[in-house]
C-alpha atoms as a PDB file:
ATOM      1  CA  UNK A   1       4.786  -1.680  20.037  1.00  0.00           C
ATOM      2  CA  UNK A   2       8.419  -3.141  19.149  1.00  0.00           C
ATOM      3  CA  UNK A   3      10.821  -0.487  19.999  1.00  0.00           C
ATOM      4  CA  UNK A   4      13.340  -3.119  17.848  1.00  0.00           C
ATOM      5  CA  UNK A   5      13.742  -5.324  15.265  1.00  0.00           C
ATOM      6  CA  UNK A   6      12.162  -8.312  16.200  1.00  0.00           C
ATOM      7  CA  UNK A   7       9.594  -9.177  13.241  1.00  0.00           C
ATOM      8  CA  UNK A   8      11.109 -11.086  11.333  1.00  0.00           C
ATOM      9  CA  UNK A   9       8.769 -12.128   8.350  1.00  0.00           C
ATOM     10  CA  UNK A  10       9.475 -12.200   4.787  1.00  0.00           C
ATOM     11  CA  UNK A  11       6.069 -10.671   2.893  1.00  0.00           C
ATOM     12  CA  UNK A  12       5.078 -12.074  -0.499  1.00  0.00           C
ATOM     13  CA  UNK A  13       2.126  -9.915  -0.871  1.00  0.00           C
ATOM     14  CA  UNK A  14       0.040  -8.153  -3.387  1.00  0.00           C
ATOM     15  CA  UNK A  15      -2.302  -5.444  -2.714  1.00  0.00           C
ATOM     16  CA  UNK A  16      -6.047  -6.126  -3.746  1.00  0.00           C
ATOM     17  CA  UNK A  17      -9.113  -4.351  -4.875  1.00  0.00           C
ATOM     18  CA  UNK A  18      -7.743  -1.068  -5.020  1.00  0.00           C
ATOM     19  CA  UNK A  19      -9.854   1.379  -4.906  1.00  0.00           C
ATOM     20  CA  UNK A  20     -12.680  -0.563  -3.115  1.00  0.00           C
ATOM     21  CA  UNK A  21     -15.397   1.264  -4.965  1.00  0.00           C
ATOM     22  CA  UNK A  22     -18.511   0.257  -3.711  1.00  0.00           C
ATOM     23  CA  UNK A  23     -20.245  -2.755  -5.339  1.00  0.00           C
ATOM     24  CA  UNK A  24     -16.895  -4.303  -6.489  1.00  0.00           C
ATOM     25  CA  UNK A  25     -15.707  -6.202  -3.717  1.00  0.00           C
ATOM     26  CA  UNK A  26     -18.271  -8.703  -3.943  1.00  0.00           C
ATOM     27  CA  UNK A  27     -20.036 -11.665  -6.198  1.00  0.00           C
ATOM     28  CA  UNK A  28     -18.077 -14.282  -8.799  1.00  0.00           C
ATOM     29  CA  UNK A  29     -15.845 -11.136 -10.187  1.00  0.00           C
ATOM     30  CA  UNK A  30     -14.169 -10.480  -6.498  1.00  0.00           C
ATOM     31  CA  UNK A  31     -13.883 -14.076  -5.572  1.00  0.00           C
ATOM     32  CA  UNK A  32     -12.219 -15.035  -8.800  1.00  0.00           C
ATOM     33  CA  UNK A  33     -10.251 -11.925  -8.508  1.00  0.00           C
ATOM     34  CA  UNK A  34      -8.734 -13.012  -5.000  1.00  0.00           C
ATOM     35  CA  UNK A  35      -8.362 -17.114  -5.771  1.00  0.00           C
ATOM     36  CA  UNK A  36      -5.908 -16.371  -9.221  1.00  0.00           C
ATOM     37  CA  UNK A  37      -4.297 -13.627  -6.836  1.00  0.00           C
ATOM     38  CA  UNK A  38      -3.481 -16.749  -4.532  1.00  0.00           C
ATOM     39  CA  UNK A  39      -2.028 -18.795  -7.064  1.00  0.00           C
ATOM     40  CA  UNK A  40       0.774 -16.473  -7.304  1.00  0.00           C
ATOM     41  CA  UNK A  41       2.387 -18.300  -4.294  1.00  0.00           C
ATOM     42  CA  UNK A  42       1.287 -14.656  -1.753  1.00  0.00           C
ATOM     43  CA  UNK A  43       1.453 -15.140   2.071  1.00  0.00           C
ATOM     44  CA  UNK A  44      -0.043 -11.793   2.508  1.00  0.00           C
ATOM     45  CA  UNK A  45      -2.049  -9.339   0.959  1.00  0.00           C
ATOM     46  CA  UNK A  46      -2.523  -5.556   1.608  1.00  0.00           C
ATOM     47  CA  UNK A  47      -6.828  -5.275   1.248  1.00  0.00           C
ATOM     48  CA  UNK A  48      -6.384  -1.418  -0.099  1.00  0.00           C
ATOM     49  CA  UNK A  49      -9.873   0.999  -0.173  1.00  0.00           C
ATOM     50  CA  UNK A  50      -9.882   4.786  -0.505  1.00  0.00           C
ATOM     51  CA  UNK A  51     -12.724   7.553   0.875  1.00  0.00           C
ATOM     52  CA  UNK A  52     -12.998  10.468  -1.235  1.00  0.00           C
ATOM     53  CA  UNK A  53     -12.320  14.128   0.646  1.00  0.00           C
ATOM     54  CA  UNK A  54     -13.481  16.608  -1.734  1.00  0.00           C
ATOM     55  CA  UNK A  55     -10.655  19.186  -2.408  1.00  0.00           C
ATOM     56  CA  UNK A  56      -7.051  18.690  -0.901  1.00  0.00           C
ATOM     57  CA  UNK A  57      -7.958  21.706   1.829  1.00  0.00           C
ATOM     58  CA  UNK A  58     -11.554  19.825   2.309  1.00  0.00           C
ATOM     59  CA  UNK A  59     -11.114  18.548   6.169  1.00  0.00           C
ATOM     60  CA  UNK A  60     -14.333  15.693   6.389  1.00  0.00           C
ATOM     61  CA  UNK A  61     -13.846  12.320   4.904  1.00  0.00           C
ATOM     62  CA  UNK A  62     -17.348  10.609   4.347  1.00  0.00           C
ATOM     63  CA  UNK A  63     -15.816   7.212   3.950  1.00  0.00           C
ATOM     64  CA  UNK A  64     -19.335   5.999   4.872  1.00  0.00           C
ATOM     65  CA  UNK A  65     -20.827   7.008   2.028  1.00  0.00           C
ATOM     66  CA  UNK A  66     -20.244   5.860  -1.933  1.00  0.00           C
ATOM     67  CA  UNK A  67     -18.064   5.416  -3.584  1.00  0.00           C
ATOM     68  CA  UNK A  68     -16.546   3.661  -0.556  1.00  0.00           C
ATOM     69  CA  UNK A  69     -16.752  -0.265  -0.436  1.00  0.00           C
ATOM     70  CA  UNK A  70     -19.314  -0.967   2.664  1.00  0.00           C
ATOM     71  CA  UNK A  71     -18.292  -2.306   5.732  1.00  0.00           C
ATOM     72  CA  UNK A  72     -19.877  -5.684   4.501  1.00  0.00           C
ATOM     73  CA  UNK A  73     -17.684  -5.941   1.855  1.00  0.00           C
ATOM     74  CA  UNK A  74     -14.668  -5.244   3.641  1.00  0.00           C
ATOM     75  CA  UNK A  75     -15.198  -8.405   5.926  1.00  0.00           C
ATOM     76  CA  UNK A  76     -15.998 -10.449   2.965  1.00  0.00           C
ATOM     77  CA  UNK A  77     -12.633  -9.689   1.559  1.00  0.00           C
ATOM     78  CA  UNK A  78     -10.841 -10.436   4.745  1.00  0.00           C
ATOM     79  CA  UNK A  79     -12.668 -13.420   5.502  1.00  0.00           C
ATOM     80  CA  UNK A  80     -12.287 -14.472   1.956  1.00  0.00           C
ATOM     81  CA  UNK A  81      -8.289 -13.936   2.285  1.00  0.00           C
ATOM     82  CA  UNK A  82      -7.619 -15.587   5.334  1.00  0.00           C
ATOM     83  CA  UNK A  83      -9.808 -18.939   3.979  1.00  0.00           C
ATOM     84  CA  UNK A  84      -7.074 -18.782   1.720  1.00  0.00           C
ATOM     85  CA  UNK A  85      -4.522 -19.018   4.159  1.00  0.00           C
ATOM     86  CA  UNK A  86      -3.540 -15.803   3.861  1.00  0.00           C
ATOM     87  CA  UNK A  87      -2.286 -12.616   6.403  1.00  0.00           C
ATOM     88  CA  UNK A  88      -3.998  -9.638   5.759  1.00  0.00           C
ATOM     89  CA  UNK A  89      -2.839  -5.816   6.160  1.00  0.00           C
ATOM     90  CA  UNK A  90      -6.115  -3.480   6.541  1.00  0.00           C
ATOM     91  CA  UNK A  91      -5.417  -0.685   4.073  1.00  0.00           C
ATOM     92  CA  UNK A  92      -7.734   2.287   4.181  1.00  0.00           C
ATOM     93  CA  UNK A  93      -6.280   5.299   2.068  1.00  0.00           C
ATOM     94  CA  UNK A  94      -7.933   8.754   1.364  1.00  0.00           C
ATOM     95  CA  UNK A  95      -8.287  10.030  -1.952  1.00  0.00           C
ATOM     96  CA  UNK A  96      -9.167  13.542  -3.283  1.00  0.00           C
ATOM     97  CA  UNK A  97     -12.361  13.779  -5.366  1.00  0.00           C
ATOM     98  CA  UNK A  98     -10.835  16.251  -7.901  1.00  0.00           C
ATOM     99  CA  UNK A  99      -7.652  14.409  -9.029  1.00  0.00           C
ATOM    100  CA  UNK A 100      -5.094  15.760  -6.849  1.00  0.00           C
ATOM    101  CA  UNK A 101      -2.918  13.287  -5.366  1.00  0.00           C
ATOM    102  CA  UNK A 102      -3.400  12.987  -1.566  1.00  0.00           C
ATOM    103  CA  UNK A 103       0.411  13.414  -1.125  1.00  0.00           C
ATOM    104  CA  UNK A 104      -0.735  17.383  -1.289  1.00  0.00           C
ATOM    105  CA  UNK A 105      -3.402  17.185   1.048  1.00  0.00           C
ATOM    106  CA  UNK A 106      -2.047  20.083   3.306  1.00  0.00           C
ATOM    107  CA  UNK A 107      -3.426  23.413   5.676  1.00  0.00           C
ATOM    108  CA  UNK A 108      -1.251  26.272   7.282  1.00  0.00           C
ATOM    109  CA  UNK A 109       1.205  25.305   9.388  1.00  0.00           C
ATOM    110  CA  UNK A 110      -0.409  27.402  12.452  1.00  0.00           C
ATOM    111  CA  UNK A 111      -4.044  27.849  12.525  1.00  0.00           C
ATOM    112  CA  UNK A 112      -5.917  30.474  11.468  1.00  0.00           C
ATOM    113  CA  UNK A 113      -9.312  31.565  12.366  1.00  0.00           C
ATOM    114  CA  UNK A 114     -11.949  30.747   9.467  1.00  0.00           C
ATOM    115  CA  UNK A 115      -9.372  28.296   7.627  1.00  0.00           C
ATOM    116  CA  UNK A 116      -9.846  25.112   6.932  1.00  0.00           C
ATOM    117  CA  UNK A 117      -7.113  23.249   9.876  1.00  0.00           C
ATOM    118  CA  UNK A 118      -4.975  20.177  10.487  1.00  0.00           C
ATOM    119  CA  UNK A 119      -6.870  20.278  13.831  1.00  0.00           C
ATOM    120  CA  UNK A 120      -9.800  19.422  11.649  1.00  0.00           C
ATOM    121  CA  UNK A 121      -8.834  17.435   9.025  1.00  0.00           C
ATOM    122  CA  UNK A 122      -7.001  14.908  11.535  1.00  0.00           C
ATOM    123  CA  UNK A 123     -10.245  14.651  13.426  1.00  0.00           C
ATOM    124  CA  UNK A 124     -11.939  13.604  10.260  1.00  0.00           C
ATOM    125  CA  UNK A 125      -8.883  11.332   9.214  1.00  0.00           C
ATOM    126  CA  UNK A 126      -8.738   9.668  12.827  1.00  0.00           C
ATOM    127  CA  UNK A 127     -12.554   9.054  13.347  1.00  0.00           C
ATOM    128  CA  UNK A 128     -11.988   7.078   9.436  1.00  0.00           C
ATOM    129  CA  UNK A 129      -8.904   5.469   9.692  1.00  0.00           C
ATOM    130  CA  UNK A 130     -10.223   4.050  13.725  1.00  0.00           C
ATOM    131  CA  UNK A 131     -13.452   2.810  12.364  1.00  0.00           C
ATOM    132  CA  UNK A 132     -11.557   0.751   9.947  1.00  0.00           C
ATOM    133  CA  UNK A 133      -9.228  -0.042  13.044  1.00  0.00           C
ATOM    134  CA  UNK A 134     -11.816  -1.757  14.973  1.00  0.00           C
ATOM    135  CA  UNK A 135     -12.940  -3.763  11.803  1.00  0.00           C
ATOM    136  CA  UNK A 136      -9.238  -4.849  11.756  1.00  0.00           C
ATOM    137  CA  UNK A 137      -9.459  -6.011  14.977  1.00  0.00           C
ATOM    138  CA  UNK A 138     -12.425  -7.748  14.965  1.00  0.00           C
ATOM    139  CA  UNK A 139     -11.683  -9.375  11.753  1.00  0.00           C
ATOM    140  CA  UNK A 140      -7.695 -10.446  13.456  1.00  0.00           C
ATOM    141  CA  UNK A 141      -6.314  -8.749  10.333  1.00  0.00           C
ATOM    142  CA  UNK A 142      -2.282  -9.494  11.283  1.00  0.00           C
ATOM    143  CA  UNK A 143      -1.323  -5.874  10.053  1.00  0.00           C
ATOM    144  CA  UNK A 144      -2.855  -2.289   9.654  1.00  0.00           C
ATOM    145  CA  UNK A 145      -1.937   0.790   7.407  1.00  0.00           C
ATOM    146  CA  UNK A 146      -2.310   3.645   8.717  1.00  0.00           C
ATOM    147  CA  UNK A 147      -1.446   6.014   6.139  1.00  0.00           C
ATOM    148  CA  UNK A 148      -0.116   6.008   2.825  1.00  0.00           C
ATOM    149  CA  UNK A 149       1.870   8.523   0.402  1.00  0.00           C
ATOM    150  CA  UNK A 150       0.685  11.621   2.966  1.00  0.00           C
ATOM    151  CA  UNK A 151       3.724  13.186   2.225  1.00  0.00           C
ATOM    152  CA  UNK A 152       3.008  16.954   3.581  1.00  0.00           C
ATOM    153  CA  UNK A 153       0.959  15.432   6.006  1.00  0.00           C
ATOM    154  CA  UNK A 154       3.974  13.264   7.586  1.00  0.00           C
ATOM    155  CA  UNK A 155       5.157  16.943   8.962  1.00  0.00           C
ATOM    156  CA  UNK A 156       2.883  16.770  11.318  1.00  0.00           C
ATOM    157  CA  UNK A 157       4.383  14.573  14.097  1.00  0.00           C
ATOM    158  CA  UNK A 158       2.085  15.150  16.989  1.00  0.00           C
ATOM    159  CA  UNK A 159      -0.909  14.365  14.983  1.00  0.00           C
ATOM    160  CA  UNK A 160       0.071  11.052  13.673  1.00  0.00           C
ATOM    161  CA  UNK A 161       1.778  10.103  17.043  1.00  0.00           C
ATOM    162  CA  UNK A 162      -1.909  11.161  18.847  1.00  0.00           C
ATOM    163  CA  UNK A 163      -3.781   8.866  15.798  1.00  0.00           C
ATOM    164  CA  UNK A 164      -1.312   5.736  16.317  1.00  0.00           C
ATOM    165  CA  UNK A 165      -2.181   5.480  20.259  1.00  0.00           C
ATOM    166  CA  UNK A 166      -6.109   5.699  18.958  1.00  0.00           C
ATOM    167  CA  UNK A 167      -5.586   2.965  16.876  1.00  0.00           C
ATOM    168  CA  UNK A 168      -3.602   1.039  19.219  1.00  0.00           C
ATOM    169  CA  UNK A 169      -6.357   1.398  21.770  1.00  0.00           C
ATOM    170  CA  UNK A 170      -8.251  -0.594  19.597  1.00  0.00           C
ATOM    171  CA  UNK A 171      -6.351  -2.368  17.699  1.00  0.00           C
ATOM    172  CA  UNK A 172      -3.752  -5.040  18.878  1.00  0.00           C
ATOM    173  CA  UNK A 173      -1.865  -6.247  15.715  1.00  0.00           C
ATOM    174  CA  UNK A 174       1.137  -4.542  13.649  1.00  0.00           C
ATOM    175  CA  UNK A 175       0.461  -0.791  12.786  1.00  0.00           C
ATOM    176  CA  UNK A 176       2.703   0.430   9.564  1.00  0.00           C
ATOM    177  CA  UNK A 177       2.529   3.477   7.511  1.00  0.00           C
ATOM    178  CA  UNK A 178       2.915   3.638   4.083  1.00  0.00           C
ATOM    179  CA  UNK A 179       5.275   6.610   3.211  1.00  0.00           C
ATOM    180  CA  UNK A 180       5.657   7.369  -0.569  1.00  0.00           C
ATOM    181  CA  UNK A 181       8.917   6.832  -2.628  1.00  0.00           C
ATOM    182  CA  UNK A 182      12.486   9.032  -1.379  1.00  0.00           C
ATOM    183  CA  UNK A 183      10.797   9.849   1.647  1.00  0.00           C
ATOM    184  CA  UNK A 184      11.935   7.447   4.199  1.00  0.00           C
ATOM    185  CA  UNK A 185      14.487   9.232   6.175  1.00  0.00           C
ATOM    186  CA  UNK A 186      11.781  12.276   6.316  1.00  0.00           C
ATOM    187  CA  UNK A 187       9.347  10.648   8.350  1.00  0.00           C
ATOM    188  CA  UNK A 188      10.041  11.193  12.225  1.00  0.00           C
ATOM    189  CA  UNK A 189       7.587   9.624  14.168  1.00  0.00           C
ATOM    190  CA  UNK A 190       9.102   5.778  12.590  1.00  0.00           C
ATOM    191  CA  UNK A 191       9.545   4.948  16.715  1.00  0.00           C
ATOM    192  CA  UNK A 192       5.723   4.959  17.062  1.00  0.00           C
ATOM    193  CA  UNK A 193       5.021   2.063  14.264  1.00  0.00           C
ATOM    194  CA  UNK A 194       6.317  -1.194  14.649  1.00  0.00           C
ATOM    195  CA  UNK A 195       7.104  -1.476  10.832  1.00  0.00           C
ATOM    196  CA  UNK A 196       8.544   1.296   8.144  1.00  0.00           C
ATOM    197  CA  UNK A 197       7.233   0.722   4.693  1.00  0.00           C
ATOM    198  CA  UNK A 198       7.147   2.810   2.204  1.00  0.00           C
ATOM    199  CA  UNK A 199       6.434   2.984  -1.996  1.00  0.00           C
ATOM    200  CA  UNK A 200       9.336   1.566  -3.643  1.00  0.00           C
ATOM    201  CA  UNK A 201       8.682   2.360  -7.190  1.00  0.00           C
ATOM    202  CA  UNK A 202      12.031   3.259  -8.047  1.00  0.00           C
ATOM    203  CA  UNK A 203      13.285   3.575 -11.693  1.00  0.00           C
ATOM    204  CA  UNK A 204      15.673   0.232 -13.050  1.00  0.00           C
ATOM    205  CA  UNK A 205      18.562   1.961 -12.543  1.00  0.00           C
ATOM    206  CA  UNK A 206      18.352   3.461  -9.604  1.00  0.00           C
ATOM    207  CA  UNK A 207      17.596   0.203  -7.414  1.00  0.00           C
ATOM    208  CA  UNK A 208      21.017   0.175  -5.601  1.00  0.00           C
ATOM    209  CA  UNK A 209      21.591   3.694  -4.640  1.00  0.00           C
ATOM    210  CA  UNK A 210      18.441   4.051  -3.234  1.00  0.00           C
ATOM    211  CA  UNK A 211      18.467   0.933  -1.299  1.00  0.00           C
ATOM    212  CA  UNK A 212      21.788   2.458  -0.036  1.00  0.00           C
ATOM    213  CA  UNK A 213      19.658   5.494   1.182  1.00  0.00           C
ATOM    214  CA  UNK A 214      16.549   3.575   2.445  1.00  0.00           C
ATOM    215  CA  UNK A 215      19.304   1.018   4.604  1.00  0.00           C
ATOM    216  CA  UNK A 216      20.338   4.187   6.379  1.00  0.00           C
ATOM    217  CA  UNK A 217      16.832   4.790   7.889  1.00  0.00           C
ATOM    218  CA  UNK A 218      16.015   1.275   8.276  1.00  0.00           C
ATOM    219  CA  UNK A 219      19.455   1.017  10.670  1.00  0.00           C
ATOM    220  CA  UNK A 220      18.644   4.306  12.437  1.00  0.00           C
ATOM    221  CA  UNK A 221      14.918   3.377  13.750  1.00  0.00           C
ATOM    222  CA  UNK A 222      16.096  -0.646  14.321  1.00  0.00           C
ATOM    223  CA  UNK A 223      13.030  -1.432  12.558  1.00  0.00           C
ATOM    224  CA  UNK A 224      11.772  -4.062  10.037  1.00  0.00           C
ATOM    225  CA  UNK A 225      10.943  -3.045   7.031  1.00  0.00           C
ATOM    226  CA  UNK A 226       9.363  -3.956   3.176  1.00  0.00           C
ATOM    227  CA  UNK A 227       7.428  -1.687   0.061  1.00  0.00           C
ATOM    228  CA  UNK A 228       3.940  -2.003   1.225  1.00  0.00           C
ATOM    229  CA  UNK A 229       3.973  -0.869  -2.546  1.00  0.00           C
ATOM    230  CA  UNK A 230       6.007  -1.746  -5.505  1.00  0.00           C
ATOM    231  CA  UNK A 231       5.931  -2.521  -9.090  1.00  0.00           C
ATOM    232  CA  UNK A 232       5.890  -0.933 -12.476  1.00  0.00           C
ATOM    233  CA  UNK A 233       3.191  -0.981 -15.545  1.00  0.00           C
ATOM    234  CA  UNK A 234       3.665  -3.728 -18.600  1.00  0.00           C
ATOM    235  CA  UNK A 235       4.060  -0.166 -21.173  1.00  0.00           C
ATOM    236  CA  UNK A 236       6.718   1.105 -22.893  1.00  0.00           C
ATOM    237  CA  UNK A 237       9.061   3.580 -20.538  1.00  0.00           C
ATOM    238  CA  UNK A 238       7.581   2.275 -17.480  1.00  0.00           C
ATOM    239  CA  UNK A 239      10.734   0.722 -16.334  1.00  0.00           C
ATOM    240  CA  UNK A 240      12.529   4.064 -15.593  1.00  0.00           C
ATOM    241  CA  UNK A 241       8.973   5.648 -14.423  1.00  0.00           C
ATOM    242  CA  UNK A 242       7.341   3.079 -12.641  1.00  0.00           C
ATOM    243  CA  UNK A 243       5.486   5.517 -10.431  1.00  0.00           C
ATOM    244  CA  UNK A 244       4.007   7.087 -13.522  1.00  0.00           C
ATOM    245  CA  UNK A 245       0.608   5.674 -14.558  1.00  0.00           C
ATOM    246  CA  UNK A 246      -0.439   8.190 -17.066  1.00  0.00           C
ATOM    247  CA  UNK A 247       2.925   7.205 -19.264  1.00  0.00           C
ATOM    248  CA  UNK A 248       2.388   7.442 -22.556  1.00  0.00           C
ATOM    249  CA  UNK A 249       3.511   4.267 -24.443  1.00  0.00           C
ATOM    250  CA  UNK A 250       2.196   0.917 -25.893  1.00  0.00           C
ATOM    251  CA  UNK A 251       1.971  -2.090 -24.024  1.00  0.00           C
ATOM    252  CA  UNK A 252       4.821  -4.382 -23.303  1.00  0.00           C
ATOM    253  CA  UNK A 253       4.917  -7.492 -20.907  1.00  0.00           C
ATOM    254  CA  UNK A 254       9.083  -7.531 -21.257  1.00  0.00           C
ATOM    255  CA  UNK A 255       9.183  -3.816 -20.223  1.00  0.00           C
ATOM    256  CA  UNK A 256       7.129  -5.199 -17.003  1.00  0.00           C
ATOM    257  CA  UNK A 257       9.330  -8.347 -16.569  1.00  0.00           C
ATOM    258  CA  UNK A 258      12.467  -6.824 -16.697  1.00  0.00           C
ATOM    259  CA  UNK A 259      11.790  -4.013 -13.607  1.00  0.00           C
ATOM    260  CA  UNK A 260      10.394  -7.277 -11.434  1.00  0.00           C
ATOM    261  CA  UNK A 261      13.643  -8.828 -12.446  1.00  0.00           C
ATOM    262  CA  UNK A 262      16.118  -5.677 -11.922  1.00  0.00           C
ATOM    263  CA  UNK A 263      14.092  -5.525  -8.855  1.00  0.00           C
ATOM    264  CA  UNK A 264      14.214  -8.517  -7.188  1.00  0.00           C
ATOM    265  CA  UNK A 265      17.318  -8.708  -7.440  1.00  0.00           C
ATOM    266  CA  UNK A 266      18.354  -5.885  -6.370  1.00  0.00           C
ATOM    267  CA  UNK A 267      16.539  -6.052  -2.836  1.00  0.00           C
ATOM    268  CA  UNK A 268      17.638  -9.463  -2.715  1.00  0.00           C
ATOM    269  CA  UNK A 269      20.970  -8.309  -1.864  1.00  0.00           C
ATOM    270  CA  UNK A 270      19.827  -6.610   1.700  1.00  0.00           C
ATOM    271  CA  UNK A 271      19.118  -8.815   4.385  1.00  0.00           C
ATOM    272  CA  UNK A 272      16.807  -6.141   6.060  1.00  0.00           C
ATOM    273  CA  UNK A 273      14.454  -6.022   3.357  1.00  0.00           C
ATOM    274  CA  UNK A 274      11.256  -8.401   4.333  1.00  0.00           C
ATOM    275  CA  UNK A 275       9.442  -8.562   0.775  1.00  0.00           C
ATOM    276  CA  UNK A 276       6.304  -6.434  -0.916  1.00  0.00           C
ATOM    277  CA  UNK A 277       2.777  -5.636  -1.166  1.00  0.00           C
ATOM    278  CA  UNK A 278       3.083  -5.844  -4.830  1.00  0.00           C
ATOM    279  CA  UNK A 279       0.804  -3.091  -7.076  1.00  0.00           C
ATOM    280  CA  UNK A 280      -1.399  -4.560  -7.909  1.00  0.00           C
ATOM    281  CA  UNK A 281      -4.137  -6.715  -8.333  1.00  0.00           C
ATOM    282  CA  UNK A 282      -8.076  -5.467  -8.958  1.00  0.00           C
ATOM    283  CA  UNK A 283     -11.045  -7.008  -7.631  1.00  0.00           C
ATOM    284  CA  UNK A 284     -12.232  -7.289 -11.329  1.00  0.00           C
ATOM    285  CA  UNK A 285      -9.512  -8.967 -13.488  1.00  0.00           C
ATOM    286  CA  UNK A 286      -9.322  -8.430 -17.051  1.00  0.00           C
ATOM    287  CA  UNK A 287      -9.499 -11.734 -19.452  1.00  0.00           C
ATOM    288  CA  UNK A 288      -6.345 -13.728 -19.650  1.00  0.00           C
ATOM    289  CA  UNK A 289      -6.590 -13.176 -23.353  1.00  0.00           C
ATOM    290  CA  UNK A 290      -6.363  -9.743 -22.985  1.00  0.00           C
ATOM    291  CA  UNK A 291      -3.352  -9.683 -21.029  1.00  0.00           C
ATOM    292  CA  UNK A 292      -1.349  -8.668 -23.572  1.00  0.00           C
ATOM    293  CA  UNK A 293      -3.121  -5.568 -24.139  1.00  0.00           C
ATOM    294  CA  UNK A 294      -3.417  -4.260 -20.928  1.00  0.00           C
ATOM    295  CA  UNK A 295      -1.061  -1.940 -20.301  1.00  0.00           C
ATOM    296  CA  UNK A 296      -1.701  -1.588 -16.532  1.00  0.00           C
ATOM    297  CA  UNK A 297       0.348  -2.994 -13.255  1.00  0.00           C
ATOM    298  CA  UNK A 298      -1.574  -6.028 -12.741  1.00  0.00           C
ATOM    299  CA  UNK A 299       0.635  -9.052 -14.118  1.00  0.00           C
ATOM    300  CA  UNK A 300      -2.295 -11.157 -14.313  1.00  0.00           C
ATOM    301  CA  UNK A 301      -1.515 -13.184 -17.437  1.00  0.00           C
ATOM    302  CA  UNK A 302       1.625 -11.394 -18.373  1.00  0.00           C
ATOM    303  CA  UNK A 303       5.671 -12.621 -18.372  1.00  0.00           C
ATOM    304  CA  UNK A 304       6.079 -10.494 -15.160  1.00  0.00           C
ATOM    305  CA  UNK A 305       3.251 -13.054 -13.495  1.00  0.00           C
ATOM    306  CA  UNK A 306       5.195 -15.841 -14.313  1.00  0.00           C
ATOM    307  CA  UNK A 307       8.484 -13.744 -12.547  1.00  0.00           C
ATOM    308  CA  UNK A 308       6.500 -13.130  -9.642  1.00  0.00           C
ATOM    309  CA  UNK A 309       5.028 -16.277  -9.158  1.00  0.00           C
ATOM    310  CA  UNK A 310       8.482 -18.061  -9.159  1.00  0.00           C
ATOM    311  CA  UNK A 311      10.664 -15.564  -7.105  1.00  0.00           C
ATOM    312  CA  UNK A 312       7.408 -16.075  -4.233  1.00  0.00           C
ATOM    313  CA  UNK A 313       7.694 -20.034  -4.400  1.00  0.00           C
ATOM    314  CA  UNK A 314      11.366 -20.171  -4.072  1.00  0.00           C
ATOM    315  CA  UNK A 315      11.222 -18.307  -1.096  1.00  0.00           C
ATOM    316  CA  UNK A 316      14.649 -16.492  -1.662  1.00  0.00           C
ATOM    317  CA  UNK A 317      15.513 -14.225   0.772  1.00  0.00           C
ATOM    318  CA  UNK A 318      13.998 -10.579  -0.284  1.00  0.00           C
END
């Protein structure tokens, strides 16, 4: 573990495949998927699958079972990425089966006989997010996730200090965690990763105050850091909502274009920030002619493709 600064690469990532559900990540579909992804100039790319807990108090993960990509197709993807020349961060990410976001996956702060537990639920989280650890390692992914948008979950210090050394004892490349949007300077534990990142779906106007904030964490832990999430849907409003999929509003590729370009140059400014795991990119694209239509964050086929693809080549500082 780096206990400074001293990565120094600049990401021009995606993030693929999202949610891994099984049967997707393989076949024509996921290999055409991946090769138009590379044409978009990436160096990396952030292979993101979720396991489904059932409730936000349920404490097992069966990330074994469906709808979970199989272990098969995780290697394929990997192997598949890095014949492309590319670096790959491991991803695994829990989801909950009835809708709620995973950022309110939480249990009492103390525990209480015959209540569901942290105790427990970390057990279940560690045993899934090691297994994918080893496969991380024995596929030389360059980076792992450890944990993304947990945000009553990153309270508990101890627990995700005690999961990190697991994962180290088995895995020997970078270990990140993914903390969600204005939460940077609330994680504590930012000495025991060797890279913040966080969810930088900020709205248009906001891109300079809160890269103000984020700089302040970023200089306190002396670490490197880049949005091992970012982007915004091609619909109407998305630009000052970005994090909102549900959105109402048509479609619209300028909406899309103009947060990459308010965006990009924004960061642009800040020397410390090391690029993006851009959201994102499915293992089974839409047509090109129905680009337009889609109203989604892919920017397969859209204006904001051509953006991205251009800022990536030029290889300006992010």
């Amino acid at each position: 573990m780096n206990s400074t600064n001293t990565w120094t690469e600049k990401v021009c990532g995606m993030t693929w495949g999202w949610t891994g559900v099984r049967g997707s990540w393989t076949g024509p579909e996921a290999a055409f998927s991946m090769e138009r992804m590379a044409e978009m100039n990436v160096n990396w790319v952030a292979i993101a699958l979720s396991a489904v807990q059932s409730t936000p108090q349920s404490t097992e993960i069966p990330f074994r079972e469906e709808p979970t990509v199989t272990d098969d197709e995780v290697r394929w993807a990997i192997r598949k990425a890095k014949s492309m020349g590319l670096k790959v961060c491991l991803k695994p990410v829990v989801n909950v089966g009835n809708g709620t976001w995973r950022a309110h996956i939480t249990f009492f702060d103390e525990e209480v006989p015959g209540e569901p537990s942290w105790a427990e639920w970390f057990r279940s989280y560690g045993e899934f997010i090691r297994h994918y650890a080893e496969i991380a390692e024995e596929e030389h992914c360059e980076m792992l996730c450890v944990g993304c948008e947990m945000v009553q979950a990153d309270k508990r210090d101890a627990e995700w200090r005690a999961l990190i050394a697991d994962v180290r004892s088995v895995y020997g490349g970078l270990v990140t965690y993914n903390c969600d949007k204005y939460q940077e300077e609330r994680v504590r534990w930012w000495d025991a990763v060797d890279i913040i990142s966080s969810s930088g779906y900020y709205p248009i106007d906001q891109w300079e105050e809160q890269l103000d904030r984020i700089e302040g964490t970023v200089r306190r832990w002396n670490k490197p850091f880049f949005f091992m999430e970012a982007g915004c849907p091609s619909r109407e409003g998305s630009a000052a909502r970005p994090n909102d999929w549900s959105l109402p509003g048509g479609p619209s590729e300028e909406e899309q274009r103009r947060y990459y370009e308010a965006m990009f140059a924004a960061c642009a400014k800040r020397e410390w920030m090391q690029g993006y795991m851009l959201w994102d990119w499915p293992a089974r694209l839409y047509s090109g002619e129905e680009a337009s239509l889609n109203d989604d964050y892919c920017m397969y086929g859209k204006q904001a493709g051509e953006t991205v693809r251009n800022y990536y080549a030029a290889g300006i500082r992010v």
